[in-house]
Every structure is written in structure tokens, then in C-alpha cells.
PDBML (XML) file of the C-alpha atoms, coordinates in Angstrom:
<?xml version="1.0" encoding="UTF-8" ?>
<PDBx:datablock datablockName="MODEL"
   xmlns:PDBx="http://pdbml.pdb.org/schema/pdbx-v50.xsd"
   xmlns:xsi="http://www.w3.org/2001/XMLSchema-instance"
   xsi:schemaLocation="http://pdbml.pdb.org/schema/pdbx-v50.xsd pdbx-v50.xsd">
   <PDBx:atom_siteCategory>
      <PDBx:atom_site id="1">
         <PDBx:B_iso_or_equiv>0.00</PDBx:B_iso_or_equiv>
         <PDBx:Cartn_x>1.625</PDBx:Cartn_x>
         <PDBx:Cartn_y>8.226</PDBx:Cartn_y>
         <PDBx:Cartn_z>2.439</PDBx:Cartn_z>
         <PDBx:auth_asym_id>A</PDBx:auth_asym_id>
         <PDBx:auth_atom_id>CA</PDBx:auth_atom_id>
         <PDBx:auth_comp_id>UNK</PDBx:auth_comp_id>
         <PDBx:auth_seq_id>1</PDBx:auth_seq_id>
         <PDBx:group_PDB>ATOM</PDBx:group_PDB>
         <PDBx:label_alt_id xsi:nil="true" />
         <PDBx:label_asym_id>A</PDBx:label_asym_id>
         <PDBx:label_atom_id>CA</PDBx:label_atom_id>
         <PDBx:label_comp_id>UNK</PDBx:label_comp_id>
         <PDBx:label_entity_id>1</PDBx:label_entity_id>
         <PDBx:label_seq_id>1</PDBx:label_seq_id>
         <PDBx:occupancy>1.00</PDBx:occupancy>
         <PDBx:pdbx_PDB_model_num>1</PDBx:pdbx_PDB_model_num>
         <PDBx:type_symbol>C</PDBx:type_symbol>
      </PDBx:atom_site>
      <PDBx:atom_site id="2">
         <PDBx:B_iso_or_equiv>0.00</PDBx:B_iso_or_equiv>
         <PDBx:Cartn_x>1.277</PDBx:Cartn_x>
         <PDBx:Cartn_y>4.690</PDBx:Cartn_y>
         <PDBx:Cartn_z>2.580</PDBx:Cartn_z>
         <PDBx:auth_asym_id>A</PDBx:auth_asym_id>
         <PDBx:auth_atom_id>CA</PDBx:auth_atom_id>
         <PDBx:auth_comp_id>UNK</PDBx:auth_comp_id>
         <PDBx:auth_seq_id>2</PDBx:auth_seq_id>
         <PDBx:group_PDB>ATOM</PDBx:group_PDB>
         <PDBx:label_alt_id xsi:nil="true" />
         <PDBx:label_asym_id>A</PDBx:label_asym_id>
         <PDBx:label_atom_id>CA</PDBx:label_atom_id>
         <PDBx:label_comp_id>UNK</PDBx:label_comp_id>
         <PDBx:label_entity_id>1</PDBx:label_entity_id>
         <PDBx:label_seq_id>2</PDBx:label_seq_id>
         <PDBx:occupancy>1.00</PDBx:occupancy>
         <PDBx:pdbx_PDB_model_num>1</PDBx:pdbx_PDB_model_num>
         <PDBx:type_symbol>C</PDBx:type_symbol>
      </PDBx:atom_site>
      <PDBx:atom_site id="3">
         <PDBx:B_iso_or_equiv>0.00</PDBx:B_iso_or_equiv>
         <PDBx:Cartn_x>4.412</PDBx:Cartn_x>
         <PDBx:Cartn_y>4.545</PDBx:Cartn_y>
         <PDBx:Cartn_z>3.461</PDBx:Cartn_z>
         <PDBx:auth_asym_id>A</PDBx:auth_asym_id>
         <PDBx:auth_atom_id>CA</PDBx:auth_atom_id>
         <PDBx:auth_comp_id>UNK</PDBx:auth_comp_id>
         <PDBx:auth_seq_id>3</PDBx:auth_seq_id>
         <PDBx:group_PDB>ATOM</PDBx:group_PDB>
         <PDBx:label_alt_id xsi:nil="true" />
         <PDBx:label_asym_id>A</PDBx:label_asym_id>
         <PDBx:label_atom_id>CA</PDBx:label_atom_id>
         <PDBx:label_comp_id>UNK</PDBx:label_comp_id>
         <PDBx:label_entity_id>1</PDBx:label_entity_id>
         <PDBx:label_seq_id>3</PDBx:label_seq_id>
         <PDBx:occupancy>1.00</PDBx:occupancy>
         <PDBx:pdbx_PDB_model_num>1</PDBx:pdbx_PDB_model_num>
         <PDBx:type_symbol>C</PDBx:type_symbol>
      </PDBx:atom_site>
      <PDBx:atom_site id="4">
         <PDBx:B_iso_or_equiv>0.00</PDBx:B_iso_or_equiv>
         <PDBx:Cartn_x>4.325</PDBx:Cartn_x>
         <PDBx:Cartn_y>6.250</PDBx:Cartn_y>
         <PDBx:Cartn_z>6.486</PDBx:Cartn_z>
         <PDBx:auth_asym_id>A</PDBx:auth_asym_id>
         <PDBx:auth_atom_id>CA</PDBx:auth_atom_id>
         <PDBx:auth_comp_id>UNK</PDBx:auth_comp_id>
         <PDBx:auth_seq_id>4</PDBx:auth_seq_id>
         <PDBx:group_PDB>ATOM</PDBx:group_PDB>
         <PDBx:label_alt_id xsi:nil="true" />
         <PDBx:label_asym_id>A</PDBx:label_asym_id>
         <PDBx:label_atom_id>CA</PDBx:label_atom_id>
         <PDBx:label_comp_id>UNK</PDBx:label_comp_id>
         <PDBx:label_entity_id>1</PDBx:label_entity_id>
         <PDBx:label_seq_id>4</PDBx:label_seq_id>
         <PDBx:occupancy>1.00</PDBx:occupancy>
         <PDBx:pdbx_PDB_model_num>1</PDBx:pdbx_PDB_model_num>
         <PDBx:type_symbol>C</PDBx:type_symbol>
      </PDBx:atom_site>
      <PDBx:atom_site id="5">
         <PDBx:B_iso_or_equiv>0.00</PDBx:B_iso_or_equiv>
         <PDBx:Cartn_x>1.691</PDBx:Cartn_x>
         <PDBx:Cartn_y>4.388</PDBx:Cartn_y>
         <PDBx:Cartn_z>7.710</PDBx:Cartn_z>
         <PDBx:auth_asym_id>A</PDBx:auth_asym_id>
         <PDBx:auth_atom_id>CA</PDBx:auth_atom_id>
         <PDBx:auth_comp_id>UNK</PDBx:auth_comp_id>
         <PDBx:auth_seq_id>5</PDBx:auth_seq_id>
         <PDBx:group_PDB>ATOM</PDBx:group_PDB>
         <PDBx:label_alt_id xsi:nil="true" />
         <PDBx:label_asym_id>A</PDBx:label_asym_id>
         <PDBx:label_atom_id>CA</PDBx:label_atom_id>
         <PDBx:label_comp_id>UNK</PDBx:label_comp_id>
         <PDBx:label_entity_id>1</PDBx:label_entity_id>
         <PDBx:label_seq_id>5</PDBx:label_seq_id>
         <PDBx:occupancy>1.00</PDBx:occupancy>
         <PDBx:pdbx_PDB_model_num>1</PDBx:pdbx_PDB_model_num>
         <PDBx:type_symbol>C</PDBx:type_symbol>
      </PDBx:atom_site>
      <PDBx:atom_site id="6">
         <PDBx:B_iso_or_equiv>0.00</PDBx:B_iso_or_equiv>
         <PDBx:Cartn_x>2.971</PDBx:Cartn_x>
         <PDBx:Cartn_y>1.072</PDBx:Cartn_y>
         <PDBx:Cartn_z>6.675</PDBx:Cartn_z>
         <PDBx:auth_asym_id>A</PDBx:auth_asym_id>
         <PDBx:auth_atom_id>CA</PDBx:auth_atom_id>
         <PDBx:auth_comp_id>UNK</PDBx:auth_comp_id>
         <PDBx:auth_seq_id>6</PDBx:auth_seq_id>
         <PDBx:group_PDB>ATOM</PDBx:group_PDB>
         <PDBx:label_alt_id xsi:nil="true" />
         <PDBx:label_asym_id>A</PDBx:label_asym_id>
         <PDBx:label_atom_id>CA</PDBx:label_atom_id>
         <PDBx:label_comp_id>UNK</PDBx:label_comp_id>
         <PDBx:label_entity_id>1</PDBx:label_entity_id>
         <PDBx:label_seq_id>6</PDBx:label_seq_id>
         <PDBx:occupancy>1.00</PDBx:occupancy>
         <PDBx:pdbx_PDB_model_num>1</PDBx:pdbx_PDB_model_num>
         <PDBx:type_symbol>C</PDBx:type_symbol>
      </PDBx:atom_site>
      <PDBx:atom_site id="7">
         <PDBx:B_iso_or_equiv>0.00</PDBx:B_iso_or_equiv>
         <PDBx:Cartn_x>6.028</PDBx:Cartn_x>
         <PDBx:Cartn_y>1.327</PDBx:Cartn_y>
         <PDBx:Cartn_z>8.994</PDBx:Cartn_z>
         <PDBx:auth_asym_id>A</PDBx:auth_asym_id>
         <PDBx:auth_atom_id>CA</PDBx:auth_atom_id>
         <PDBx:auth_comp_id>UNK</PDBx:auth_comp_id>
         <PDBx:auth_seq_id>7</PDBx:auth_seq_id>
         <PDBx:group_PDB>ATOM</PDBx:group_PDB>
         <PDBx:label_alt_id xsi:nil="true" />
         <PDBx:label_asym_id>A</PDBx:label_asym_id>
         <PDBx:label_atom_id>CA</PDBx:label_atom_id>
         <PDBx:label_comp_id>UNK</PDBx:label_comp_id>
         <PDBx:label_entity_id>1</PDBx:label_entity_id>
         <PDBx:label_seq_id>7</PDBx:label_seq_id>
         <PDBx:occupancy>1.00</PDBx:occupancy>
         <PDBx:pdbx_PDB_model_num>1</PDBx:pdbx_PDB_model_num>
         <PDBx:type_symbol>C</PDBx:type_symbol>
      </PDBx:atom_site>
      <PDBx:atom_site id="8">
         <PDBx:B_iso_or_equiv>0.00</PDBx:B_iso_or_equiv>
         <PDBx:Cartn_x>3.841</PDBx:Cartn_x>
         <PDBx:Cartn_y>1.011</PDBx:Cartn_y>
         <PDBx:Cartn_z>11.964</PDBx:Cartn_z>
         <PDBx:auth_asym_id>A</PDBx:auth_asym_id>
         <PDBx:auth_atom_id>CA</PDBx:auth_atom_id>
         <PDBx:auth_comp_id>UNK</PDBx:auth_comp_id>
         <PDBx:auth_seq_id>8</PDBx:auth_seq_id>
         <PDBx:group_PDB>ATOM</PDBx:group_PDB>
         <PDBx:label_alt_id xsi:nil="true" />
         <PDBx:label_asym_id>A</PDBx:label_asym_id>
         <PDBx:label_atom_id>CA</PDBx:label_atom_id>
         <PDBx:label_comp_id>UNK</PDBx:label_comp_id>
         <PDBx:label_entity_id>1</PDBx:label_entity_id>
         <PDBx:label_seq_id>8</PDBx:label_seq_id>
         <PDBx:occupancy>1.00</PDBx:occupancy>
         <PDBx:pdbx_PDB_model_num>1</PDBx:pdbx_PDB_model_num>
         <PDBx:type_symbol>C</PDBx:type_symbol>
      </PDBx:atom_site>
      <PDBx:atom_site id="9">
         <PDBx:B_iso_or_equiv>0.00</PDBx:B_iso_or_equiv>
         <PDBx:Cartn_x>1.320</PDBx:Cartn_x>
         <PDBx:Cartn_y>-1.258</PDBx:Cartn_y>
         <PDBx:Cartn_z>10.814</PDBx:Cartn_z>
         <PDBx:auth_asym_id>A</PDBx:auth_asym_id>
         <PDBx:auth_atom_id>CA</PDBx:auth_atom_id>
         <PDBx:auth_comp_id>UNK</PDBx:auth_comp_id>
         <PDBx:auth_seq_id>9</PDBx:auth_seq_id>
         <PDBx:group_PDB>ATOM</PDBx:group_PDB>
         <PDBx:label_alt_id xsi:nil="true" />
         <PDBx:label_asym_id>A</PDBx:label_asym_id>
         <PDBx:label_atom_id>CA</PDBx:label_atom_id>
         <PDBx:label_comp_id>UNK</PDBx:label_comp_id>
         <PDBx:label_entity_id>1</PDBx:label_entity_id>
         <PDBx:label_seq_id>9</PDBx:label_seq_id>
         <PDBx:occupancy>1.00</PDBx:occupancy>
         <PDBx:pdbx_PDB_model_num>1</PDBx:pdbx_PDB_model_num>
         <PDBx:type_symbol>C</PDBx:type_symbol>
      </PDBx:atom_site>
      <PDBx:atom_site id="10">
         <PDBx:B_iso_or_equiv>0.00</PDBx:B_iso_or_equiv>
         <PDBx:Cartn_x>0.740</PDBx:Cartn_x>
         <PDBx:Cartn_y>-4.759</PDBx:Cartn_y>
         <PDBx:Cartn_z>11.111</PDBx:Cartn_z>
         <PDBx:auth_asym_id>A</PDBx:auth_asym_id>
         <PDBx:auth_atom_id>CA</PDBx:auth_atom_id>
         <PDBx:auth_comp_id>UNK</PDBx:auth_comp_id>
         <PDBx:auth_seq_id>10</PDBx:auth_seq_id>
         <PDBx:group_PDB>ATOM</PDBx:group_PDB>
         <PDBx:label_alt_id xsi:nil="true" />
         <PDBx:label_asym_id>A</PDBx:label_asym_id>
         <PDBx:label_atom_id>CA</PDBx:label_atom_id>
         <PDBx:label_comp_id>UNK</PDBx:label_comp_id>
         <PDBx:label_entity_id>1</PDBx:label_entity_id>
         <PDBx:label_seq_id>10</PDBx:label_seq_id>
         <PDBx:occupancy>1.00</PDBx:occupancy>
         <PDBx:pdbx_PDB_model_num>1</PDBx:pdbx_PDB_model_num>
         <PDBx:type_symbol>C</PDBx:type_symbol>
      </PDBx:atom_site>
      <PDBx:atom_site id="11">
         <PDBx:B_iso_or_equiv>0.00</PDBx:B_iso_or_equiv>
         <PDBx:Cartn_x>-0.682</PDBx:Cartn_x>
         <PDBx:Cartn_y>-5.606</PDBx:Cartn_y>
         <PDBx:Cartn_z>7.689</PDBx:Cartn_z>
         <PDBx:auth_asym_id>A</PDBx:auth_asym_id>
         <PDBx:auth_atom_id>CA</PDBx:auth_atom_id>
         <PDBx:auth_comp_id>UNK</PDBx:auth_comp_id>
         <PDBx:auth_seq_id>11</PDBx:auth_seq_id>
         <PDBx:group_PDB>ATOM</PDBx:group_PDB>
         <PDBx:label_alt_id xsi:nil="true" />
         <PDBx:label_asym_id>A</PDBx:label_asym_id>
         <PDBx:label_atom_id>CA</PDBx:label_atom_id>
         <PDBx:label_comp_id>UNK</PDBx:label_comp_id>
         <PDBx:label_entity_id>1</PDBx:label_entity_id>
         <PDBx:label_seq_id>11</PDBx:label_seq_id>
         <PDBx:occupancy>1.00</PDBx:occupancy>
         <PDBx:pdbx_PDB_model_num>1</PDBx:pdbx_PDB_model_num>
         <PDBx:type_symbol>C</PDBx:type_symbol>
      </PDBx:atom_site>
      <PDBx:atom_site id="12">
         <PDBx:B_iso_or_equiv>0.00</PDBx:B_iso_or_equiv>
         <PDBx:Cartn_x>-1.211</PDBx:Cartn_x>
         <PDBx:Cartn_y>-3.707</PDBx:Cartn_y>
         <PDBx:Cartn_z>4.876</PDBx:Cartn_z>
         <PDBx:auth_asym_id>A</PDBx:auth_asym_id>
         <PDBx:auth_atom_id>CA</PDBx:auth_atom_id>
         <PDBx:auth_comp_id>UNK</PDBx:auth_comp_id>
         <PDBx:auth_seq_id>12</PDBx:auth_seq_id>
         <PDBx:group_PDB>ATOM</PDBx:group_PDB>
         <PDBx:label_alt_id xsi:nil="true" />
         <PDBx:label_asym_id>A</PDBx:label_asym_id>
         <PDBx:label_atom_id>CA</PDBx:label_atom_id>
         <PDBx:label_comp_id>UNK</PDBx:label_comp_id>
         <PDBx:label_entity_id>1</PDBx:label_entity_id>
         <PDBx:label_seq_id>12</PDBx:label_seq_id>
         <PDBx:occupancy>1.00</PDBx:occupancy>
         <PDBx:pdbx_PDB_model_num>1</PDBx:pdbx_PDB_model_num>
         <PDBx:type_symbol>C</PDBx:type_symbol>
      </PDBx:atom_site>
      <PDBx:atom_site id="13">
         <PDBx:B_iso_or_equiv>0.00</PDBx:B_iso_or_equiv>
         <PDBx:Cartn_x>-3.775</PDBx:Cartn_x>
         <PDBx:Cartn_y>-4.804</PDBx:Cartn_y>
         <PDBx:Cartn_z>2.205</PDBx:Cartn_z>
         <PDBx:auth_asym_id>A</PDBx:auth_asym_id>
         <PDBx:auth_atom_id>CA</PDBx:auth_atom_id>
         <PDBx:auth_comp_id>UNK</PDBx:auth_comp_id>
         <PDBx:auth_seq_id>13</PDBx:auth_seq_id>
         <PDBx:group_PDB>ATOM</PDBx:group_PDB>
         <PDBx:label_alt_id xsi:nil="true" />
         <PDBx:label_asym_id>A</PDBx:label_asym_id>
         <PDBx:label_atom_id>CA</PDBx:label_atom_id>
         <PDBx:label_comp_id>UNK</PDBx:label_comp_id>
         <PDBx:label_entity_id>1</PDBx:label_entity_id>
         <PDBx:label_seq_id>13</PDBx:label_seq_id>
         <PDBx:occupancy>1.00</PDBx:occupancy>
         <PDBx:pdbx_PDB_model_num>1</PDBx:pdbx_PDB_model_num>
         <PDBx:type_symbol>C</PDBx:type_symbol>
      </PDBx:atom_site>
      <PDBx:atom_site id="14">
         <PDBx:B_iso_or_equiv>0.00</PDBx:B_iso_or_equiv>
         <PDBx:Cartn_x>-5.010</PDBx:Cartn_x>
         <PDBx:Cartn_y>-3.700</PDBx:Cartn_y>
         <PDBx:Cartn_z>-1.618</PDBx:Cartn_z>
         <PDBx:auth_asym_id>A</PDBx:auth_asym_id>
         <PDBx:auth_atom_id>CA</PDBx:auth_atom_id>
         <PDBx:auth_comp_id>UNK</PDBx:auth_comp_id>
         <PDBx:auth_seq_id>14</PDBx:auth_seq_id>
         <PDBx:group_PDB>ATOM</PDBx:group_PDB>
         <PDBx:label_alt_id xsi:nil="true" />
         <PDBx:label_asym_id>A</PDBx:label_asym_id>
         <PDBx:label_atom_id>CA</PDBx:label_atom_id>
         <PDBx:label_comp_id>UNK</PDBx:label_comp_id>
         <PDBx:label_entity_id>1</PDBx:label_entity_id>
         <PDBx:label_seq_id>14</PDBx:label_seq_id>
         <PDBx:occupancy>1.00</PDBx:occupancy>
         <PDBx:pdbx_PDB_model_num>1</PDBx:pdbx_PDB_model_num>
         <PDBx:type_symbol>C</PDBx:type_symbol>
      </PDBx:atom_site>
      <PDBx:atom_site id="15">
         <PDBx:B_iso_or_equiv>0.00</PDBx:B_iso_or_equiv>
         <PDBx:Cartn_x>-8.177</PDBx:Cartn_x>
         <PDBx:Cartn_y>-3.829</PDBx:Cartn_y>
         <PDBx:Cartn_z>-1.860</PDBx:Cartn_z>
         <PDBx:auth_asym_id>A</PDBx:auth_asym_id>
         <PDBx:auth_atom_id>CA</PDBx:auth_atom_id>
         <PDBx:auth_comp_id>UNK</PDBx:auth_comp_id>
         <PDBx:auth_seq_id>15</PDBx:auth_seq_id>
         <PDBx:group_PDB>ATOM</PDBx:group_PDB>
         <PDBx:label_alt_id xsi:nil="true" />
         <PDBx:label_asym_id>A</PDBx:label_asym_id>
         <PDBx:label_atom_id>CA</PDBx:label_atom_id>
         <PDBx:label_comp_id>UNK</PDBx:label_comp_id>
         <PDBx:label_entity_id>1</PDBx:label_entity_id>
         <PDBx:label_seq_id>15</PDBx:label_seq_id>
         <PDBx:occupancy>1.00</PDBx:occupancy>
         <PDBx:pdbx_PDB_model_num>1</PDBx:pdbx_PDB_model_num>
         <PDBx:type_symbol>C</PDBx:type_symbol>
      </PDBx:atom_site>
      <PDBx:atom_site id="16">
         <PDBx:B_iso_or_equiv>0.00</PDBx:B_iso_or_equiv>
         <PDBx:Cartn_x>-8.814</PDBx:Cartn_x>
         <PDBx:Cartn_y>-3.386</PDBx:Cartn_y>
         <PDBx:Cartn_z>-5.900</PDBx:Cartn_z>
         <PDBx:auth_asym_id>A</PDBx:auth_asym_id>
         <PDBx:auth_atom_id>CA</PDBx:auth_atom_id>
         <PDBx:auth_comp_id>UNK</PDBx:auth_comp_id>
         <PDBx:auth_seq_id>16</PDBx:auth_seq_id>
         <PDBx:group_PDB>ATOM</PDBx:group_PDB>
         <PDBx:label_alt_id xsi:nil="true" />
         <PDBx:label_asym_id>A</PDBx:label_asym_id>
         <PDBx:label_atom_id>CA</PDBx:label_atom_id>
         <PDBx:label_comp_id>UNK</PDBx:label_comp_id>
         <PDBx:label_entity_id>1</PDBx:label_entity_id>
         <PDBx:label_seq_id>16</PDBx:label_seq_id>
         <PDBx:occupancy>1.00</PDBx:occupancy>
         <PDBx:pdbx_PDB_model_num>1</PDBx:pdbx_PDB_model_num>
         <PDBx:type_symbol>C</PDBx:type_symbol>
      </PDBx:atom_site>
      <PDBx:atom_site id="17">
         <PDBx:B_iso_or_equiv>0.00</PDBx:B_iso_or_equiv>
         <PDBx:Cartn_x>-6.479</PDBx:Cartn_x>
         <PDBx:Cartn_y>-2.872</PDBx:Cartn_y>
         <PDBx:Cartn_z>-8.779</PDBx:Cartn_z>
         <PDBx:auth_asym_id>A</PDBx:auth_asym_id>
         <PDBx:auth_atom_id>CA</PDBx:auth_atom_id>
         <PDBx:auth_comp_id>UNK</PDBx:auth_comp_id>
         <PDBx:auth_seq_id>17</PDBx:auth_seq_id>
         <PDBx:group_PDB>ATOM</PDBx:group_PDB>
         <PDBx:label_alt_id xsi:nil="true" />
         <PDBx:label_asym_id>A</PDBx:label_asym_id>
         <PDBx:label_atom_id>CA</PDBx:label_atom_id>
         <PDBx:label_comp_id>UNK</PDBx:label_comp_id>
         <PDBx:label_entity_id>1</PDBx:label_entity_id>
         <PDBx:label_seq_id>17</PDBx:label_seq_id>
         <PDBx:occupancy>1.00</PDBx:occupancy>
         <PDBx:pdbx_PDB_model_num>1</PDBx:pdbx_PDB_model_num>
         <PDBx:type_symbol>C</PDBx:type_symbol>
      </PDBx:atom_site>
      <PDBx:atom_site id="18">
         <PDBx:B_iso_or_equiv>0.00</PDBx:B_iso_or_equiv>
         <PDBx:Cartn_x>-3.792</PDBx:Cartn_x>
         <PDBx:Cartn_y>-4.433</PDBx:Cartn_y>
         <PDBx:Cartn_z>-10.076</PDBx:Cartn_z>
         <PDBx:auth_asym_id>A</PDBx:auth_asym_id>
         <PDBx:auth_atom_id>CA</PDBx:auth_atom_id>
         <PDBx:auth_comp_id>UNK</PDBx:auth_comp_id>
         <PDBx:auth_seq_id>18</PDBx:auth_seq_id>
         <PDBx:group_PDB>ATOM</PDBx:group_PDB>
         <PDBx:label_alt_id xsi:nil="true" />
         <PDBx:label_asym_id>A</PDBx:label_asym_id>
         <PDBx:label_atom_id>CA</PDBx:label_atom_id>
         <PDBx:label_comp_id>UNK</PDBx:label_comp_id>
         <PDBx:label_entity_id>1</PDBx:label_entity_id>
         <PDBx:label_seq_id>18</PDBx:label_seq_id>
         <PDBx:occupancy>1.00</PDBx:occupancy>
         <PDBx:pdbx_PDB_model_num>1</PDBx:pdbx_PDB_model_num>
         <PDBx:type_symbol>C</PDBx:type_symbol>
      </PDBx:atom_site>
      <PDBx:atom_site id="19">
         <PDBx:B_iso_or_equiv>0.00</PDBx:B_iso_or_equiv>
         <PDBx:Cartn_x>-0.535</PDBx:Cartn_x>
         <PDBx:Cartn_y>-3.995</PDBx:Cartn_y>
         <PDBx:Cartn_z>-11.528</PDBx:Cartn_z>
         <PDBx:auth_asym_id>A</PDBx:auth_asym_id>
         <PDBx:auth_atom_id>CA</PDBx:auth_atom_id>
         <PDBx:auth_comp_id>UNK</PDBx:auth_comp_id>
         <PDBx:auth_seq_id>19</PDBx:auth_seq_id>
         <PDBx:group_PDB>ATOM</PDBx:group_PDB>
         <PDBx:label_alt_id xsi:nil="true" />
         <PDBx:label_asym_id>A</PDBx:label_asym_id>
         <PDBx:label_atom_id>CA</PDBx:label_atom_id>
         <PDBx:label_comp_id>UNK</PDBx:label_comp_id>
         <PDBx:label_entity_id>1</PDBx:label_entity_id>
         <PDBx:label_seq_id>19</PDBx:label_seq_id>
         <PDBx:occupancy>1.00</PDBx:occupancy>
         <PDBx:pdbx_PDB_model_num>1</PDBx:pdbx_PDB_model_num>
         <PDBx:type_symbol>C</PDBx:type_symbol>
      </PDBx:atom_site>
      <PDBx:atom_site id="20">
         <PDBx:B_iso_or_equiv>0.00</PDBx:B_iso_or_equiv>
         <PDBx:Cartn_x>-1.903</PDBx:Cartn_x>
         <PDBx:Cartn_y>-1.069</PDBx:Cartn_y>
         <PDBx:Cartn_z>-13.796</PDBx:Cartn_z>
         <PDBx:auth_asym_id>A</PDBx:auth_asym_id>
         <PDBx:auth_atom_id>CA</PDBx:auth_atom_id>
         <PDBx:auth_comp_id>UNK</PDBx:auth_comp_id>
         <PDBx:auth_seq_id>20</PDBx:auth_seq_id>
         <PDBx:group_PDB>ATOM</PDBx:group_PDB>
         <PDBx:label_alt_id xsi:nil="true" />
         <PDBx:label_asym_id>A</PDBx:label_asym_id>
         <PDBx:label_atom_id>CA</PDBx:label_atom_id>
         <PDBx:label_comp_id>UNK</PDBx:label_comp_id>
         <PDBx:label_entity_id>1</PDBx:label_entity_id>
         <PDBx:label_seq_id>20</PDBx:label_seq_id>
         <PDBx:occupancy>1.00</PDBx:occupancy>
         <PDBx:pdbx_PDB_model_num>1</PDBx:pdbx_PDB_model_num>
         <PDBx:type_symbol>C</PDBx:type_symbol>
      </PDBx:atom_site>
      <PDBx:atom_site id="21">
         <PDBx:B_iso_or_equiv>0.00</PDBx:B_iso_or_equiv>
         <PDBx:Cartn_x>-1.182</PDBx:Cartn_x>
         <PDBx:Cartn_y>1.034</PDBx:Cartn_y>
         <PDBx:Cartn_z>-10.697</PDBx:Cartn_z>
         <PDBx:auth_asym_id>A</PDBx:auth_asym_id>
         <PDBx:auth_atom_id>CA</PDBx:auth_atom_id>
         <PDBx:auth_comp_id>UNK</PDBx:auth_comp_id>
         <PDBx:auth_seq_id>21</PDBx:auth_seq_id>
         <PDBx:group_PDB>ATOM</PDBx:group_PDB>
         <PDBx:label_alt_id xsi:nil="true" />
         <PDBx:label_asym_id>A</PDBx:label_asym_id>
         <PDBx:label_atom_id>CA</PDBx:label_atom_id>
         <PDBx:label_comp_id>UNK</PDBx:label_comp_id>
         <PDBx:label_entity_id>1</PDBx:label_entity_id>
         <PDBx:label_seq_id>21</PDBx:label_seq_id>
         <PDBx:occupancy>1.00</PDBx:occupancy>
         <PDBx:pdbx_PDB_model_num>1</PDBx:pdbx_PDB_model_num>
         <PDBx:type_symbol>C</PDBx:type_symbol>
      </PDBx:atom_site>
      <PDBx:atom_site id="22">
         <PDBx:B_iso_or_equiv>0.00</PDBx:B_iso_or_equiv>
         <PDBx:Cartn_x>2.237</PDBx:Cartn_x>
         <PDBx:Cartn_y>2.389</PDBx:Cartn_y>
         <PDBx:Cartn_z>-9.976</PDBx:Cartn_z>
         <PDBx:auth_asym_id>A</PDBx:auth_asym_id>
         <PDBx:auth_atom_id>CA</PDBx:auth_atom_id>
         <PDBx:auth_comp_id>UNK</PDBx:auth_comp_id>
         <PDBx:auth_seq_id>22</PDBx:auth_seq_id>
         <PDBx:group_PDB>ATOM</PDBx:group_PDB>
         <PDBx:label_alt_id xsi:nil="true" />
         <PDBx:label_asym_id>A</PDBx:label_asym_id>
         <PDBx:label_atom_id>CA</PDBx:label_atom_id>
         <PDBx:label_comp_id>UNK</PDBx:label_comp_id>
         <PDBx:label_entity_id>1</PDBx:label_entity_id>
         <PDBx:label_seq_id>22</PDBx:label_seq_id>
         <PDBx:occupancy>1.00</PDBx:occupancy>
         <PDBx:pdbx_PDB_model_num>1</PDBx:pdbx_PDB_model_num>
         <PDBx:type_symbol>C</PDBx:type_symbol>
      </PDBx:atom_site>
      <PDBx:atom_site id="23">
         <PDBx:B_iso_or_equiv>0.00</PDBx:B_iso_or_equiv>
         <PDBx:Cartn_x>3.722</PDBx:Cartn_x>
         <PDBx:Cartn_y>3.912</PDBx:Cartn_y>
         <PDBx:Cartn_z>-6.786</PDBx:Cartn_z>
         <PDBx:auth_asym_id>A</PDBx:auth_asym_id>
         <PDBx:auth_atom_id>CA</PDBx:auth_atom_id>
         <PDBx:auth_comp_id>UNK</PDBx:auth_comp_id>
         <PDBx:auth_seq_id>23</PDBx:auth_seq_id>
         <PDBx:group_PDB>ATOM</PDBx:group_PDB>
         <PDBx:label_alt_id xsi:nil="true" />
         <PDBx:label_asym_id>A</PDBx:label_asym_id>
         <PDBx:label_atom_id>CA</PDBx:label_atom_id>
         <PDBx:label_comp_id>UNK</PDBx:label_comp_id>
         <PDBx:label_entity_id>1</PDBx:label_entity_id>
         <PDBx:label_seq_id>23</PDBx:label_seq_id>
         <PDBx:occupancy>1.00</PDBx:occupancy>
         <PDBx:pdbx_PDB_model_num>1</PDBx:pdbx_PDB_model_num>
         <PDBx:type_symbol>C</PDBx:type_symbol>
      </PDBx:atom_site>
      <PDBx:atom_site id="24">
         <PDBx:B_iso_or_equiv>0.00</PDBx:B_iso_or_equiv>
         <PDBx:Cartn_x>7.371</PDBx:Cartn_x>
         <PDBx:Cartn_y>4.574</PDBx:Cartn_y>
         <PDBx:Cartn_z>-5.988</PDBx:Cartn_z>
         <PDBx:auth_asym_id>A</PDBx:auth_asym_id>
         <PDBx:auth_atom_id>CA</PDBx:auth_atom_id>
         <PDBx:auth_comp_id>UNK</PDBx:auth_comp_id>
         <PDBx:auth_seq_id>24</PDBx:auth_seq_id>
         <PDBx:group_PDB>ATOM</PDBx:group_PDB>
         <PDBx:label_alt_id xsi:nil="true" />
         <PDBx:label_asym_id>A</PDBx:label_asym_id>
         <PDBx:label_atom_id>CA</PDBx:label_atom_id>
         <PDBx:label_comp_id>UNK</PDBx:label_comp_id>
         <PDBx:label_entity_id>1</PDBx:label_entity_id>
         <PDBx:label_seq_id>24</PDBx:label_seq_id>
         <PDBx:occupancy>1.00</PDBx:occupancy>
         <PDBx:pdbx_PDB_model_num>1</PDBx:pdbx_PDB_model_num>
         <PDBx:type_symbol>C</PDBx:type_symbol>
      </PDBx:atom_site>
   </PDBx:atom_siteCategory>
</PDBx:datablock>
């Protein structure tokens, strides 16, 4: 999902988290 709306964003940002979080 993020995905999809990275490819027409400008930036994309995390907010919280870190690399205990997995997407693919």
C-alpha cells in the first residue's frame, strides 16, 4: 500500500518504529 502511494509522492516519512518492523 505504501507502495502505491510512494510512486507518486514527493517524500515519504516513518514516523515511529524501527527496524523491528518488516515490509517486503
Amino acid at each position: 500500500v505504501t507502495d502505491f502511494f510512494a510512486s507518486t509522492a514527493d517524500y515519504v516519512v516513518r514516523f515511529q518504529g524501527g527496524n523491528n518492523a518488516g515490509h517486503t
